[in-house]
Protein backbone atom coordinates (compact mmCIF):
# COMPACT_ATOMS: atom_id res chain seq x y z
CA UNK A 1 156.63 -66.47 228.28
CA UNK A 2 155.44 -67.41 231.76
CA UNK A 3 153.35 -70.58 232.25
CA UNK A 4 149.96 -69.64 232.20
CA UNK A 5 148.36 -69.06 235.32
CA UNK A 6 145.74 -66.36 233.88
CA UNK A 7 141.97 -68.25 234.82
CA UNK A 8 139.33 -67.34 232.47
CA UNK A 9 137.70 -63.82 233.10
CA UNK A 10 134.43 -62.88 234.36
CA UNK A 11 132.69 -60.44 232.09
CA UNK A 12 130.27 -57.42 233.45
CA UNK A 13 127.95 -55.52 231.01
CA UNK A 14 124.74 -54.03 231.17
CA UNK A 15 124.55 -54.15 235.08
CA UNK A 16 125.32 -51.71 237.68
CA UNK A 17 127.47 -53.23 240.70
CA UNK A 18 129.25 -52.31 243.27
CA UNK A 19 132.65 -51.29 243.81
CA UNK A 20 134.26 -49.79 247.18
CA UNK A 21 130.57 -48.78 248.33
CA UNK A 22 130.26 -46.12 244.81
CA UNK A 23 127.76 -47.44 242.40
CA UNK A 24 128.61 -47.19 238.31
CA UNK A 25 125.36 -45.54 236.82
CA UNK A 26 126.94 -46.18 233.46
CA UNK A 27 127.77 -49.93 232.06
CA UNK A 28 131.47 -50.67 232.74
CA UNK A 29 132.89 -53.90 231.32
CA UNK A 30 135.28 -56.31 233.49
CA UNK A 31 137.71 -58.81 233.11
CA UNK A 32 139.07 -60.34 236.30
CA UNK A 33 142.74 -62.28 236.43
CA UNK A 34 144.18 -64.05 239.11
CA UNK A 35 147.73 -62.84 240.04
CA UNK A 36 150.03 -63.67 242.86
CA UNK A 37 149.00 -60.76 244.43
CA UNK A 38 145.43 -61.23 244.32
CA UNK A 39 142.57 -60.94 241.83
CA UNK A 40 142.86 -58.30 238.98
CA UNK A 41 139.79 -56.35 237.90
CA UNK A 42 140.06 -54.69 235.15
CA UNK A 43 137.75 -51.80 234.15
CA UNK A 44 137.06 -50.85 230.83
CA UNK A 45 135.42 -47.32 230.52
CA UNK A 46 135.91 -46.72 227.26
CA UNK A 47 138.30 -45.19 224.18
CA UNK A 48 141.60 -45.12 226.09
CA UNK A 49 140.21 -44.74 229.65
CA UNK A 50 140.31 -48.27 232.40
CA UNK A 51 140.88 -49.05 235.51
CA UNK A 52 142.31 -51.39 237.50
CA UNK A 53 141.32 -52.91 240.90
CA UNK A 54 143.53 -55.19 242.93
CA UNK A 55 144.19 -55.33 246.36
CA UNK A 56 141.83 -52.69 247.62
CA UNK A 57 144.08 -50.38 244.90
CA UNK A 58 142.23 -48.31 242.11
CA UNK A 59 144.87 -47.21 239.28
CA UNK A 60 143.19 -45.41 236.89
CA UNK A 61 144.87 -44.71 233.17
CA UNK A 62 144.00 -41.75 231.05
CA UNK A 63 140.36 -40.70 232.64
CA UNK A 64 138.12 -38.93 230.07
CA UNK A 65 134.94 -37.81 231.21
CA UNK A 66 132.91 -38.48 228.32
CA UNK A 67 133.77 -41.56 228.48
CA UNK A 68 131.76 -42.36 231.62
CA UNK A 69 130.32 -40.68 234.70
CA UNK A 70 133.70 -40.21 236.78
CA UNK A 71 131.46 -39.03 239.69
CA UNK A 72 130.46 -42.41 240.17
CA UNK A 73 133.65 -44.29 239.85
CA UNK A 74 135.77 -45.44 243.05
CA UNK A 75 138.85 -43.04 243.56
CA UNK A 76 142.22 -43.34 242.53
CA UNK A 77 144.97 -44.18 244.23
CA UNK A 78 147.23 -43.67 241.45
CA UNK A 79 146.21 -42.15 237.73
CA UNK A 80 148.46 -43.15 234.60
CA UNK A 81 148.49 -40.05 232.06
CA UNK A 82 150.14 -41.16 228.82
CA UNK A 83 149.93 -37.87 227.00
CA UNK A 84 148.38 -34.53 226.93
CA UNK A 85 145.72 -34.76 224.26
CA UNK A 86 142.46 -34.14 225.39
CA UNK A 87 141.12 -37.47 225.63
CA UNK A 88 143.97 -38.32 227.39
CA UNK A 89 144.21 -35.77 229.71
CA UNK A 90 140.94 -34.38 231.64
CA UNK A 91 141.59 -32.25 234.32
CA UNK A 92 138.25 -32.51 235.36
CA UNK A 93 137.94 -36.20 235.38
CA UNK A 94 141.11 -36.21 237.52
CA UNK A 95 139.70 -33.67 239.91
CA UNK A 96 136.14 -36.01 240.16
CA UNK A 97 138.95 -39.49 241.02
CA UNK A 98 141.01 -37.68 243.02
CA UNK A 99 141.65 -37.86 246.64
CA UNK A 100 143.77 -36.22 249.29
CA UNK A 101 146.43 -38.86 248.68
CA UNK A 102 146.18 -39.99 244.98
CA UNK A 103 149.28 -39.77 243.04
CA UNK A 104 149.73 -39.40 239.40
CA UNK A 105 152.80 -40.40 237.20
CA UNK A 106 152.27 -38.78 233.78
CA UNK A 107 155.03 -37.43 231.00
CA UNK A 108 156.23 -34.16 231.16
CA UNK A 109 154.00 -32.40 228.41
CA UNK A 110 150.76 -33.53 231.05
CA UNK A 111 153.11 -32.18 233.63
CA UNK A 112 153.31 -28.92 232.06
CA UNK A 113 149.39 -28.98 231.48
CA UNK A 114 147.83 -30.17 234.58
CA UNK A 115 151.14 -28.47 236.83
CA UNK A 116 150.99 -31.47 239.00
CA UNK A 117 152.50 -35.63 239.93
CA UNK A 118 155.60 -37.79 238.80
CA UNK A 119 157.18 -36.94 235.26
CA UNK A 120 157.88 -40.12 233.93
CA UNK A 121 160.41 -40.08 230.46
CA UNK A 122 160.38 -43.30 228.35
CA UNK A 123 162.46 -45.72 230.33
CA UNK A 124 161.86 -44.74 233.87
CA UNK A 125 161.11 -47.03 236.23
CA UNK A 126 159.33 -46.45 239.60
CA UNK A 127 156.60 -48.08 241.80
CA UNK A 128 153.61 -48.02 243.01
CA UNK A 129 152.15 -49.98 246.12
CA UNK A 130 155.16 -52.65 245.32
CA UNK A 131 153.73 -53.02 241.76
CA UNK A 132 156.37 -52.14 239.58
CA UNK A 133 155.95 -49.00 236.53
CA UNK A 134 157.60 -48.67 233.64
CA UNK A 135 157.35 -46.10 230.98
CA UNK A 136 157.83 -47.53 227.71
CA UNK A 137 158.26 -45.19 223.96
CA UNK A 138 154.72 -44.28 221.95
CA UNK A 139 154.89 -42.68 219.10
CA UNK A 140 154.35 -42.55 215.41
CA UNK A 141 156.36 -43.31 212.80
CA UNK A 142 153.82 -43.77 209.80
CA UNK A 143 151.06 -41.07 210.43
CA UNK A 144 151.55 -37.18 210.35
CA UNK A 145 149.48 -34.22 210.66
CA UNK A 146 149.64 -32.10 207.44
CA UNK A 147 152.68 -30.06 208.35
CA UNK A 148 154.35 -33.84 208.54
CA UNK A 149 154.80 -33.32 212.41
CA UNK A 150 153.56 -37.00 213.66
CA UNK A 151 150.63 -37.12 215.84
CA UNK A 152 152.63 -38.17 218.81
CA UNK A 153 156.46 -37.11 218.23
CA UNK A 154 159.36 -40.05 219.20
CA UNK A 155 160.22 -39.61 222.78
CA UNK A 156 157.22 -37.59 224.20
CA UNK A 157 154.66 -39.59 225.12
CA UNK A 158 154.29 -42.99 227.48
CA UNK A 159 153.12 -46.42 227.08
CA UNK A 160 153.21 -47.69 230.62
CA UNK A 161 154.05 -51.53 232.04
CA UNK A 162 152.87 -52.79 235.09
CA UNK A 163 153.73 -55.60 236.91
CA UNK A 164 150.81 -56.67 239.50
CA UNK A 165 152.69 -59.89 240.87
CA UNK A 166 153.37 -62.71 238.56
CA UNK A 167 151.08 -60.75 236.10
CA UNK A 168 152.22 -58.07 233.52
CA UNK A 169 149.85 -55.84 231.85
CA UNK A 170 151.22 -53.43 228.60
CA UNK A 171 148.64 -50.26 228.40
CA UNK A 172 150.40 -49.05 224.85
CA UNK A 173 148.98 -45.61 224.92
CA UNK A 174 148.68 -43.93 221.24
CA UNK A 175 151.18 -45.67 219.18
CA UNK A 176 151.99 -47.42 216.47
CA UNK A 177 154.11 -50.86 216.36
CA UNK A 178 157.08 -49.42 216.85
CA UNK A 179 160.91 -51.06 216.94
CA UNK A 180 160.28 -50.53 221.16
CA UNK A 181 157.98 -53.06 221.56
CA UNK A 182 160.93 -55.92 220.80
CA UNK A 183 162.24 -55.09 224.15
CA UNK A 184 158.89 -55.98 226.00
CA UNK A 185 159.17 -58.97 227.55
CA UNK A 186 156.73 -61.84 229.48
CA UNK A 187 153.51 -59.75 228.83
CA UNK A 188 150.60 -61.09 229.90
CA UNK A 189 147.44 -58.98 229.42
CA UNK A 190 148.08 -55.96 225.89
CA UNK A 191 145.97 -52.91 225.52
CA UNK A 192 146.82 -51.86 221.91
CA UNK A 193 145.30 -48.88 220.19
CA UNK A 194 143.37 -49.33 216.69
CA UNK A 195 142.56 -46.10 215.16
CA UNK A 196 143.57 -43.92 211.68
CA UNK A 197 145.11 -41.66 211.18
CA UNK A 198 146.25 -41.25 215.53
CA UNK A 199 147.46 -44.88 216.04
CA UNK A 200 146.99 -48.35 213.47
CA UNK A 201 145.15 -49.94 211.64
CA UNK A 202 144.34 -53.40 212.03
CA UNK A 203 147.03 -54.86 210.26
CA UNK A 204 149.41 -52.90 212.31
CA UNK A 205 147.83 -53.81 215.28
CA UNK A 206 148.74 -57.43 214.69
CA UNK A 207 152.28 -56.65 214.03
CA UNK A 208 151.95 -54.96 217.39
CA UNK A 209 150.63 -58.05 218.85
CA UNK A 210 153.02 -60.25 217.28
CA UNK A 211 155.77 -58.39 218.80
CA UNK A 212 154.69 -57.98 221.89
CA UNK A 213 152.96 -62.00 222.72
CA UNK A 214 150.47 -61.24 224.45
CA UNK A 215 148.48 -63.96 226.48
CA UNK A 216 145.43 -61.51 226.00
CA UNK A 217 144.85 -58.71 223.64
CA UNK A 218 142.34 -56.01 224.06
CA UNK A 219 142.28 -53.49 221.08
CA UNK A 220 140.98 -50.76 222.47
CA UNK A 221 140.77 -46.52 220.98
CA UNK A 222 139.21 -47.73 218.25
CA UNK A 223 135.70 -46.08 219.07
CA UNK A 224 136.78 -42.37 217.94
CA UNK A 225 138.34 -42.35 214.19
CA UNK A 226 138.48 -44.92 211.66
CA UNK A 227 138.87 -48.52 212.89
CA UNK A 228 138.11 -52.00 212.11
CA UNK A 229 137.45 -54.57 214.89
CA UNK A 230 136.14 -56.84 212.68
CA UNK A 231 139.18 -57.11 210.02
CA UNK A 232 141.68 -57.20 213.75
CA UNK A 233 139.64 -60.34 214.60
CA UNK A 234 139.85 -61.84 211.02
CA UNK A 235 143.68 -61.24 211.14
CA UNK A 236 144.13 -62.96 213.94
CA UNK A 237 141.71 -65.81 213.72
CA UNK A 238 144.79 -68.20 213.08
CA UNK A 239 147.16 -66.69 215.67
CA UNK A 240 146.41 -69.24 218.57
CA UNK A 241 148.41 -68.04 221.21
CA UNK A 242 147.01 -64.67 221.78
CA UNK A 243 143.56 -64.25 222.76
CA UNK A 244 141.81 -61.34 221.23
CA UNK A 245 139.22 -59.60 223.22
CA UNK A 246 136.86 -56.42 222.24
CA UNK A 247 135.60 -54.45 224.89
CA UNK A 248 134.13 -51.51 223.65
């Protein structure tokens, strides 16, 4: 793992503040990091929708409108789509972020939806303003619809790693802990979905984390469906080297 150079976050609830001269008129939660290349804000909207801020670059990842007021938020200068379910992909949140020169790296069922941006397939690498992309698998193994197709088939859909600097952030999209996550490396900052039957459950959420080694975790998709944040934090109360963080 790399030494630790993550300072402690600054938390923002229940306020409205400023960002790039648009004012939130919903509450927006942030955790700020310090990177090599500059402070990273990070934005959490809600279910599977963030941001990030860092210098004066807005990525936004999987924008869902009723999630927040998208009208309000700054606009994108890049949008991460990991799959085409619809609160995943929201054309019309995308249209409200979007401006004459945002780009959008998504998998090639969002492609096919929203008939625009960057197919990415699990294991393509690109960039984006020097930060380095990666799409990573998400999938399910464990949980099916009826017909025993799984909610999100092997090979479709993207996770996505970023590197901002010294500082590498894992947004897992709608997954469960699959054999994948042994090749992540060095991750600094885990978003890891927590909800039946789409993603895990808590105890498979820790598996997750113990794979991956996270300095920070944030569980997050766990508002829609059947979670439980409280059994997560109980499973992890003797795991010292990850530090769990709820957001939503």
């Amino acid at each position: 793992m790399r030494a630790n150079h993550l300072l402690p976050f600054k938390l923002v609830t229940a306020v409205l503040f400023l960002i790039t001269g648009i004012t939130h008129a919903q509450e927006v939660k942030k955790d700020q990091f310090e990177t090599s290349s500059g402070a990273l804000n990070i934005y959490h909207v809600g279910h599977a929708s963030l941001y990030f801020e860092i210098d004066s670059k807005v990525i936004h990842v999987d924008p869902f409108g009723k999630m927040g007021d998208y009208s309000s938020m700054p606009k994108a200068d890049l949008i991460l789509i990991t799959h085409a379910h619809g609160d995943h992909l929201d054309p019309e949140a995308i249209k409200l972020i979007s401006k004459e020169n945002t780009k959008i790296f998504l998998n090639q069922a969002s492609y096919n939806s929203l008939e625009k941006g960057k197919v990415l397939a699990n294991g393509d690498n690109t960039e984006f303003a020097g930060f380095p992309i990666k799409a990573v698998p998400a999938y399910n193994i464990e949980h099916t619809r009826d017909s025993g197709e799984p909610f999100h088939p092997k090979g479709r859909d993207n996770g996505y790693v970023i590197d901002f600097g010294d500082t590498s952030v894992y947004v897992a999209g709608d997954t469960e802990n699959i054999p994948e996550m042994k090749n992540l490396y060095d991750i600094d900052i885990a978003f890891l979905p927590m909800n039946l039957p789409y993603t895990m459950d808590a105890e498979m959420c820790k598996k997750a984390a113990l794979i991956v080694q996270p300095k920070v975790l944030f569980p997050y998709h766990y508002k829609m469906g059947e979670s439980d944040p409280e059994k997560l934090a109980q499973l992890m109360e003797n795991v010292s080297e990850i530090e769990l963080r709820f957001r939503q």
